[in-house]
C-alpha atoms as a PDB file:
ATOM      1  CA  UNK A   1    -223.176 117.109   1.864  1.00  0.00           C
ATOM      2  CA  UNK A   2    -219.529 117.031   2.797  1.00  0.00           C
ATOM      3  CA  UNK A   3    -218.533 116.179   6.513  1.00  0.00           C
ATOM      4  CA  UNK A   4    -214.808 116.953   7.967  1.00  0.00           C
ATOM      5  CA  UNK A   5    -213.523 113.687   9.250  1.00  0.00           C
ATOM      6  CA  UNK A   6    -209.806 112.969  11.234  1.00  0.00           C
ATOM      7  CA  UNK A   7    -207.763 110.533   8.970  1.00  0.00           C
ATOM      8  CA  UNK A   8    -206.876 108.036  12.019  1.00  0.00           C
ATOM      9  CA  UNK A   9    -204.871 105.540   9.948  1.00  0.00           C
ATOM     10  CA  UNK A  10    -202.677 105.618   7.114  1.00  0.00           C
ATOM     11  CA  UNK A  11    -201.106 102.019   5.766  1.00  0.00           C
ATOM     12  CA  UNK A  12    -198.861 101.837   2.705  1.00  0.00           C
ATOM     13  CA  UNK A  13    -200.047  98.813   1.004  1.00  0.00           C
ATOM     14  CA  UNK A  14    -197.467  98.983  -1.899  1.00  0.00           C
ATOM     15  CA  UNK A  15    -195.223 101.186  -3.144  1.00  0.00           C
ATOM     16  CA  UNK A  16    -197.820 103.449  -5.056  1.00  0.00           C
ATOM     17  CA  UNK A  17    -200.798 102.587  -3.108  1.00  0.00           C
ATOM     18  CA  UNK A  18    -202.087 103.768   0.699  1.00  0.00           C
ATOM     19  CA  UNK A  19    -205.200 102.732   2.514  1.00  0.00           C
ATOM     20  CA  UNK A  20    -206.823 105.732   4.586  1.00  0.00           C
ATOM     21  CA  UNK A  21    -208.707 105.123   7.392  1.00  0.00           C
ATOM     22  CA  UNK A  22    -211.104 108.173   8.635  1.00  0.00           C
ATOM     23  CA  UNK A  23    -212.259 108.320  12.036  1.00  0.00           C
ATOM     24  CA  UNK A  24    -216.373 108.852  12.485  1.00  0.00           C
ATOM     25  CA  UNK A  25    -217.680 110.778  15.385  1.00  0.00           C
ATOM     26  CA  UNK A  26    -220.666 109.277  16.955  1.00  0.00           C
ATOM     27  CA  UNK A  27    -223.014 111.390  16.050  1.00  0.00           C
ATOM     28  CA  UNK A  28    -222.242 110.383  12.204  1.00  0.00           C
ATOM     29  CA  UNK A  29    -221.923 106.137  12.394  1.00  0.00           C
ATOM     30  CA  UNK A  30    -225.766 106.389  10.672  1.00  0.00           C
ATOM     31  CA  UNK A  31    -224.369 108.557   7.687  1.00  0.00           C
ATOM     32  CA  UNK A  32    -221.228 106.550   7.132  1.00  0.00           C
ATOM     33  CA  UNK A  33    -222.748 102.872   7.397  1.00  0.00           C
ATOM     34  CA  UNK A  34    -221.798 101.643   3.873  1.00  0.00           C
ATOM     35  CA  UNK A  35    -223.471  98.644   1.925  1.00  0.00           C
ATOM     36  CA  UNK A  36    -221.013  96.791   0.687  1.00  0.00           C
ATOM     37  CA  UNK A  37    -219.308  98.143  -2.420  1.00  0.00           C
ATOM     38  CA  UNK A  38    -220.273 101.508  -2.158  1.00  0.00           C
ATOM     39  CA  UNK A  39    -217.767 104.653  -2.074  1.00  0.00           C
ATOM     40  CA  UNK A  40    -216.958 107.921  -0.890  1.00  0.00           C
ATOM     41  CA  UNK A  41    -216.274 111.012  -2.195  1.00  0.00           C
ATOM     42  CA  UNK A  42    -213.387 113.159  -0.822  1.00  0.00           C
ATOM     43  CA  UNK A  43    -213.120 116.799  -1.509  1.00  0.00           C
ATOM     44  CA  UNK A  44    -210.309 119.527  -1.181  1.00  0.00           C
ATOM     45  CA  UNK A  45    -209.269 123.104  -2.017  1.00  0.00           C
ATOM     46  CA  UNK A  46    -206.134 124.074  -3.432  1.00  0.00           C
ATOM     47  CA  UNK A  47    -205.445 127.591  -5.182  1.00  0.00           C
ATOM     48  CA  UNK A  48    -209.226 128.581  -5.210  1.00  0.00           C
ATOM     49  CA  UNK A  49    -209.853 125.129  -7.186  1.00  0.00           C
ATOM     50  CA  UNK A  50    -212.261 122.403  -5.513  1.00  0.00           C
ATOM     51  CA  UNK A  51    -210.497 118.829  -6.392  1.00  0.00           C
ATOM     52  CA  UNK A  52    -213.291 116.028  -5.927  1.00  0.00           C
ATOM     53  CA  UNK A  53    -212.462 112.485  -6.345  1.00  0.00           C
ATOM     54  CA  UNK A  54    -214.470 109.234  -5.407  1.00  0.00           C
ATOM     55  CA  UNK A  55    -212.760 105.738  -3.720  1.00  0.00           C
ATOM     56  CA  UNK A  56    -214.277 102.777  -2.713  1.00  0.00           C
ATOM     57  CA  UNK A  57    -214.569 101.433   0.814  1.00  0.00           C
ATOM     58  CA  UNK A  58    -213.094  98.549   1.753  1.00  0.00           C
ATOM     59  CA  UNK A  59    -213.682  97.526   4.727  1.00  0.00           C
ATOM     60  CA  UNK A  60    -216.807  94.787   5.788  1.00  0.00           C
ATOM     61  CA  UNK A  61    -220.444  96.461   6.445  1.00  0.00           C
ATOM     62  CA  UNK A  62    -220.691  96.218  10.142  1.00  0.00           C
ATOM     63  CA  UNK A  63    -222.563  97.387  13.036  1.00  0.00           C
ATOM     64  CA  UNK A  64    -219.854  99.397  13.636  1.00  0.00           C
ATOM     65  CA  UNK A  65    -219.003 101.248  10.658  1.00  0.00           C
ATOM     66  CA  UNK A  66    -214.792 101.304   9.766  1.00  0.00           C
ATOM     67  CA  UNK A  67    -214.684 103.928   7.043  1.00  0.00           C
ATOM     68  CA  UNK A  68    -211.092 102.680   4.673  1.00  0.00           C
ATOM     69  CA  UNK A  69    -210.674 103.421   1.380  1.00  0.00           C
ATOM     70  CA  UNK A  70    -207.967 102.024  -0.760  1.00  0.00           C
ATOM     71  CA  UNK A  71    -205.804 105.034  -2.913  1.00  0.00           C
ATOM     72  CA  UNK A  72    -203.445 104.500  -5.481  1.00  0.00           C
ATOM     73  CA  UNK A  73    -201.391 106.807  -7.348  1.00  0.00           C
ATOM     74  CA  UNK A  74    -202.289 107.900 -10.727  1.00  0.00           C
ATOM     75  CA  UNK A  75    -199.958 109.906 -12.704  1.00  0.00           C
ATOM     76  CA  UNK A  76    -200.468 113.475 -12.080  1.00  0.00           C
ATOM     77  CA  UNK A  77    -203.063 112.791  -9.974  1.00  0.00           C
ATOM     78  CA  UNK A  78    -204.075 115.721  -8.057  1.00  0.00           C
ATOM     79  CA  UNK A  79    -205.683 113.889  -4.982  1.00  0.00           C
ATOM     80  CA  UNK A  80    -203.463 110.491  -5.208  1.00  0.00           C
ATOM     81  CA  UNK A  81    -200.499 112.278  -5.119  1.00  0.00           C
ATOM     82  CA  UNK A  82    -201.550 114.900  -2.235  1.00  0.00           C
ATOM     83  CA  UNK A  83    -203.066 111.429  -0.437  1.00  0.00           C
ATOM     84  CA  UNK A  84    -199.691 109.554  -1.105  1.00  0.00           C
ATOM     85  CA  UNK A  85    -197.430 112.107  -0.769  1.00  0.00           C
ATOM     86  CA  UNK A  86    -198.740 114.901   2.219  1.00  0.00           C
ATOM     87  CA  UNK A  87    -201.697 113.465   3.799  1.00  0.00           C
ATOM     88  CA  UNK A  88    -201.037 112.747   7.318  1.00  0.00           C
ATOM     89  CA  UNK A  89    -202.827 111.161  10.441  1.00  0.00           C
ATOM     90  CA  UNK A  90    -204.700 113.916  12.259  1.00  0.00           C
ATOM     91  CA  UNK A  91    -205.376 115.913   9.330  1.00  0.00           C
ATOM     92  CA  UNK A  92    -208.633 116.237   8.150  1.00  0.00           C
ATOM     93  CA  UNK A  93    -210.846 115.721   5.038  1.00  0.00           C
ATOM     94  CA  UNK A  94    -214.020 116.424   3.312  1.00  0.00           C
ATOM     95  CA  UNK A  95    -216.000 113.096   2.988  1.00  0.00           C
ATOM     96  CA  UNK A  96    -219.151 112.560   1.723  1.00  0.00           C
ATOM     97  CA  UNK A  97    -221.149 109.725   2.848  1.00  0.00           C
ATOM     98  CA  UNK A  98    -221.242 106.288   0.808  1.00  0.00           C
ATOM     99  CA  UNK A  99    -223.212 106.088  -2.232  1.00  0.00           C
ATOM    100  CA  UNK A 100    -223.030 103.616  -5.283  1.00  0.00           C
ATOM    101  CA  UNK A 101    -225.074 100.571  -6.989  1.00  0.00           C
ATOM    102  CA  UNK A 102    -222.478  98.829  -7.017  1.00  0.00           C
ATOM    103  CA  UNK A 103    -223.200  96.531  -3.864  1.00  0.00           C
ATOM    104  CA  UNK A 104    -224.042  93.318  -3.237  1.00  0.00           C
ATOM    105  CA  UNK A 105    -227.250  92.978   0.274  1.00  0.00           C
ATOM    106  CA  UNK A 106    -225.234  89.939   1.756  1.00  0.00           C
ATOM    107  CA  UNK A 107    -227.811  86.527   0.502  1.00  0.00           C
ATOM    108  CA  UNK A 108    -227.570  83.140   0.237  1.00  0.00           C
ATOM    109  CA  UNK A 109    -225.830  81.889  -3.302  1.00  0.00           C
ATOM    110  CA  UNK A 110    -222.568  81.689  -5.142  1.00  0.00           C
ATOM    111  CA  UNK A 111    -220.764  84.606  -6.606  1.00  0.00           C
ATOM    112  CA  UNK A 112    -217.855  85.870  -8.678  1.00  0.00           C
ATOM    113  CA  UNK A 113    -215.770  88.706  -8.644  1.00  0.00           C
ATOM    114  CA  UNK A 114    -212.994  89.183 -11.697  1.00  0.00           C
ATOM    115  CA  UNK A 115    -210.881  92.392 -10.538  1.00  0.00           C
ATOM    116  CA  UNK A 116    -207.676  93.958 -11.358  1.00  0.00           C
ATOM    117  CA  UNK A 117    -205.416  96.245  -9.871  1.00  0.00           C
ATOM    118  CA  UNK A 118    -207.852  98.858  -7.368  1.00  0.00           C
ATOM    119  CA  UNK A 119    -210.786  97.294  -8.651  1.00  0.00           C
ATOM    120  CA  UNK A 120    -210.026  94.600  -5.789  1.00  0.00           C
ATOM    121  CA  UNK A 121    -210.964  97.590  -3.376  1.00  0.00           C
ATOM    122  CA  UNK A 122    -215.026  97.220  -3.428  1.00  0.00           C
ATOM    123  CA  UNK A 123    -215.261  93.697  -3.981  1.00  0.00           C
ATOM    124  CA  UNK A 124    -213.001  93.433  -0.513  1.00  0.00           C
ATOM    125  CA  UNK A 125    -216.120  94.774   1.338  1.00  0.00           C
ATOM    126  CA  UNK A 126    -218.126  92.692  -0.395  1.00  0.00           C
ATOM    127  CA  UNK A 127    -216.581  89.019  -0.571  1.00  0.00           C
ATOM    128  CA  UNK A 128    -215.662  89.819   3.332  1.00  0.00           C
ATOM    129  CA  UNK A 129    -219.219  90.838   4.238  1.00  0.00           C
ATOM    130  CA  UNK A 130    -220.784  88.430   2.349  1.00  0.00           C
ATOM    131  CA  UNK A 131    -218.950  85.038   3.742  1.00  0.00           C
ATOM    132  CA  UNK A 132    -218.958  86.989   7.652  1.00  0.00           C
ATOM    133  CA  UNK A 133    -222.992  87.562   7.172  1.00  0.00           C
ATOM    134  CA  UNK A 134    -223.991  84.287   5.162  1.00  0.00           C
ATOM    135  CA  UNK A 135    -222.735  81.045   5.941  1.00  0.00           C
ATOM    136  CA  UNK A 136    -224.822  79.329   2.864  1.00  0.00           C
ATOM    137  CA  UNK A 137    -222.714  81.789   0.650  1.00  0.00           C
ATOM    138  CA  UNK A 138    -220.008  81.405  -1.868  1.00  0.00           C
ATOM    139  CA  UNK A 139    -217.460  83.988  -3.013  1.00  0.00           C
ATOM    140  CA  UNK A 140    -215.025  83.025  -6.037  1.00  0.00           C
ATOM    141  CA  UNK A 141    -212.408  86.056  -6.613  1.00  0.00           C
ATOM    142  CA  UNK A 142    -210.224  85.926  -9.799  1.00  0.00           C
ATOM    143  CA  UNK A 143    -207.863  88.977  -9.660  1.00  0.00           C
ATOM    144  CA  UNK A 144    -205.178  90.307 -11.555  1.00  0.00           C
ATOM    145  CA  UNK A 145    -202.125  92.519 -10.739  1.00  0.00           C
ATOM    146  CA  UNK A 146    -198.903  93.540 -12.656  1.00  0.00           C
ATOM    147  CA  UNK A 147    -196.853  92.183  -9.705  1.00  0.00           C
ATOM    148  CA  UNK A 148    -196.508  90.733  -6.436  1.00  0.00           C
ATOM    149  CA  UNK A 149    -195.248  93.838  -5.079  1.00  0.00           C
ATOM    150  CA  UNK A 150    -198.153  95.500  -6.594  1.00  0.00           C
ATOM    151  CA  UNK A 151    -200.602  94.097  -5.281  1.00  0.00           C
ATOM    152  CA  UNK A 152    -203.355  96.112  -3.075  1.00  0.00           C
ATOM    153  CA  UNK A 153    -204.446  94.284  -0.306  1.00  0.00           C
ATOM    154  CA  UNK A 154    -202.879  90.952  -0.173  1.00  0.00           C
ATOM    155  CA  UNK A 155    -202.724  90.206   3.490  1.00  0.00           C
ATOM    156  CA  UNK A 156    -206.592  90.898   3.481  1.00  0.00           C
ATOM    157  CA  UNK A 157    -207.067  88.563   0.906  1.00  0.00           C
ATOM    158  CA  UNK A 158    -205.108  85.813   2.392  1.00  0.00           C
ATOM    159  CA  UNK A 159    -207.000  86.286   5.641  1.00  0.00           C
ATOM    160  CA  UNK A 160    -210.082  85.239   3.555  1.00  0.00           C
ATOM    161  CA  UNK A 161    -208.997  82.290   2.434  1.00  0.00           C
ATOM    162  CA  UNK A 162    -207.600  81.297   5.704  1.00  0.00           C
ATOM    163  CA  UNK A 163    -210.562  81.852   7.259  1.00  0.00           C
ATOM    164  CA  UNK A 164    -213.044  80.594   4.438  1.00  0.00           C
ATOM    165  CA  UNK A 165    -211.075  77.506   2.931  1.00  0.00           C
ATOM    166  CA  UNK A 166    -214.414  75.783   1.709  1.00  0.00           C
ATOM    167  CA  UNK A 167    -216.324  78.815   0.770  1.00  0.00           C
ATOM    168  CA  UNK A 168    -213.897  81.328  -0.440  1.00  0.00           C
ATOM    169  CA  UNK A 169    -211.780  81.174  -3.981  1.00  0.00           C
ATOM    170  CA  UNK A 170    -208.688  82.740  -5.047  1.00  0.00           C
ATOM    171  CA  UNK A 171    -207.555  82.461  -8.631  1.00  0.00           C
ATOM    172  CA  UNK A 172    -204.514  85.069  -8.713  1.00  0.00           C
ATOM    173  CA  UNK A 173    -202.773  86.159 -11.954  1.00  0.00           C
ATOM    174  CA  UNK A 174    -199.749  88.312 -12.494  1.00  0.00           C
ATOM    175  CA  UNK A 175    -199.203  89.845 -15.751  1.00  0.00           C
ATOM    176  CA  UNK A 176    -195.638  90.786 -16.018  1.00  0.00           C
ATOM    177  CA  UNK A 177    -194.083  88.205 -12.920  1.00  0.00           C
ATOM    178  CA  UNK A 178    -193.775  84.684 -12.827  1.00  0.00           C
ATOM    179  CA  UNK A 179    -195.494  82.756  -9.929  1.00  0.00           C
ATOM    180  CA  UNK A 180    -193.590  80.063  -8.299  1.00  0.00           C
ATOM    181  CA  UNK A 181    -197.467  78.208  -7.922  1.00  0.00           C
ATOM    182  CA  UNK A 182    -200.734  78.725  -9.597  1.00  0.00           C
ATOM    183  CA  UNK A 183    -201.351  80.122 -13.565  1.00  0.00           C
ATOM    184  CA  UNK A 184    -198.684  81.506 -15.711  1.00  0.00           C
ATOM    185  CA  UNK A 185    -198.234  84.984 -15.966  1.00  0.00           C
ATOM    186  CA  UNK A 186    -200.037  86.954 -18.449  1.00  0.00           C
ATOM    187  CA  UNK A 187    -202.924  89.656 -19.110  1.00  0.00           C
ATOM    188  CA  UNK A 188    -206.260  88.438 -17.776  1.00  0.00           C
ATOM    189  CA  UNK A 189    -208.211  89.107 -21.244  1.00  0.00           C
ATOM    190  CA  UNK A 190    -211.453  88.113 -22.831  1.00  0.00           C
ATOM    191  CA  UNK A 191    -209.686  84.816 -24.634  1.00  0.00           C
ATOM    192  CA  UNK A 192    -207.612  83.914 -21.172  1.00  0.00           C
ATOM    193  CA  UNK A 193    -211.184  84.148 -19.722  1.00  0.00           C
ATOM    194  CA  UNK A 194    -212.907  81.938 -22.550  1.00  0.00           C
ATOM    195  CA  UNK A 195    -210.902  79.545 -21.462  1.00  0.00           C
ATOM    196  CA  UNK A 196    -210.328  80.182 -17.596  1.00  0.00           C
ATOM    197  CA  UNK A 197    -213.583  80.117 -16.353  1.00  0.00           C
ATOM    198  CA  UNK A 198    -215.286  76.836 -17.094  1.00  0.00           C
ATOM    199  CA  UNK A 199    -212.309  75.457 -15.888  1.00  0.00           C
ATOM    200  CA  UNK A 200    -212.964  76.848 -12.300  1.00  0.00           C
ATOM    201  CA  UNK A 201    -216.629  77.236 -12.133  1.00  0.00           C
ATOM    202  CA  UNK A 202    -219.947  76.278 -13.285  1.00  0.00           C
ATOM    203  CA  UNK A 203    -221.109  79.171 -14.915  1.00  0.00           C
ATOM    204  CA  UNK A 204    -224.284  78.720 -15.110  1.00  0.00           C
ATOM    205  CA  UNK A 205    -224.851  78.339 -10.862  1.00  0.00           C
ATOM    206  CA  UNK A 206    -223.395  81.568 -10.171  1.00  0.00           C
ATOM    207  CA  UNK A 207    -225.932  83.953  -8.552  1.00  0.00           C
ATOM    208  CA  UNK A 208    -223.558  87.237  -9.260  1.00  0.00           C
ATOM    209  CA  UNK A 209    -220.685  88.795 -11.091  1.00  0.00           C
ATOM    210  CA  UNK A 210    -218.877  91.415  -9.719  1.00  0.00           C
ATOM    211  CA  UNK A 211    -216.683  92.964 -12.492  1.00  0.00           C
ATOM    212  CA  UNK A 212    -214.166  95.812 -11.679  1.00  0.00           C
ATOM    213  CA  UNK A 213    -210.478  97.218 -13.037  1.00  0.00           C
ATOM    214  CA  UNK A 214    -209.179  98.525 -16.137  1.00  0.00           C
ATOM    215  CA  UNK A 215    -211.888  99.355 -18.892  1.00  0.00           C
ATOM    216  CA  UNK A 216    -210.180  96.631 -21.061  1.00  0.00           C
ATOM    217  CA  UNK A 217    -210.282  93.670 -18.699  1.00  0.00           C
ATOM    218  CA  UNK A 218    -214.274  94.464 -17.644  1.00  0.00           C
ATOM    219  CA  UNK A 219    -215.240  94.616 -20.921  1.00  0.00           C
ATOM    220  CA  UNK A 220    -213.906  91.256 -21.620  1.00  0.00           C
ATOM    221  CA  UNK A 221    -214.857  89.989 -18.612  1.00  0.00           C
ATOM    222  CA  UNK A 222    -218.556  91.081 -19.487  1.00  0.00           C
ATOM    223  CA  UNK A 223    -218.409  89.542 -22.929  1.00  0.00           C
END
């Protein structure tokens, strides 16, 4: 079931890339409390034609439910570019409320997310909920982006680590831009990764992977 819900905030994050933030009546904070990781289906008409497409939330699980989903433009997108290009605050949208296995229930233990590009947009909720709910928890993120300027979500990020120094990691990788600190640039791909992770972690005590991005980069990731 679709709901109509007030976009209330719209932030460009980068150049091709907004987040939208809907505003939830009252009588709807049950329907749109999200477990971390899920997402949300938006829905609109143009010409006759229904246009459906599904983003994650990223914004912490809390008691009081913040309902942001990260959007970026995909060429010849029908939503991204109406989203990007004509949505507006105070118009409104058809949202469906949050669904997805794709979560992590905030425990106890040491996990790992390896993300690129959008994919950082559920595993946001979930490293952020996780370290806010469990203070005997561990969150390792290893992202990659094309760019600096590309990047969804950096201040967000930061705030993590500023605010998690001995719990939260940050292993950031740029694939076509040099970084004045940290690895050298290049694709995050199944040999990088070989080679990458023992370095950082001990595989074999983490509790959870969290895998999300291009097809290419999960699959290696998973092998």
């Amino acid at each position: 079931m679709f709901h109509p819900l007030q976009v209330r905030e719209i932030e460009r994050l980068t150049d091709d890339a907004v987040a939208v933030t809907f505003a939830v009546p009252h009588e709807l904070r049950e329907t749109f409390r999200h477990t971390p990781g899920q997402h949300i289906a938006l829905r609109r008409t143009v010409d006759g034609q229904e246009i459906r497409r599904t983003y994650s939330i990223c914004t912490p699980a809390t008691d009081e439910p913040l309902l942001r989903v990260g959007i970026r433009l995909v060429e010849d997108g029908a939503f991204s570019t109406y989203a990007l290009k004509e949505l507006a605050v105070g118009d409104t949208v058809e949202v469906m409320a949050p669904a997805g296995r794709f979560t992590l229930a905030p425990r106890p233990g040491h996990f790992v997310g390896i993300v690129g590009g959008s994919g950082i947009t559920p595993v946001l909720s979930i490293a952020a909920t996780l370290l806010a709910q469990q203070p005997d928890a561990r969150f390792c993120l290893i992202r990659s982006d094309r760019t600096a300027a590309s990047t969804m979500f950096l201040e967000e990020v930061a705030d993590l680590k500023d605010r998690y120094p001995d719990r939260f990691q940050l292993i950031h990788t740029l694939s076509r831009e040099e970084q004045q600190a940290g690895l050298p640039s290049g694709r995050l791909d199944e040999p990088r990764l070989r080679s990458l992770l023992p370095a950082l972690l001990k595989i074999d005590s983490v509790d959870g992977w969290y895998l999300c991005g291009p097809y290419g980069l999960v699959q290696g990731a998973e092998r």
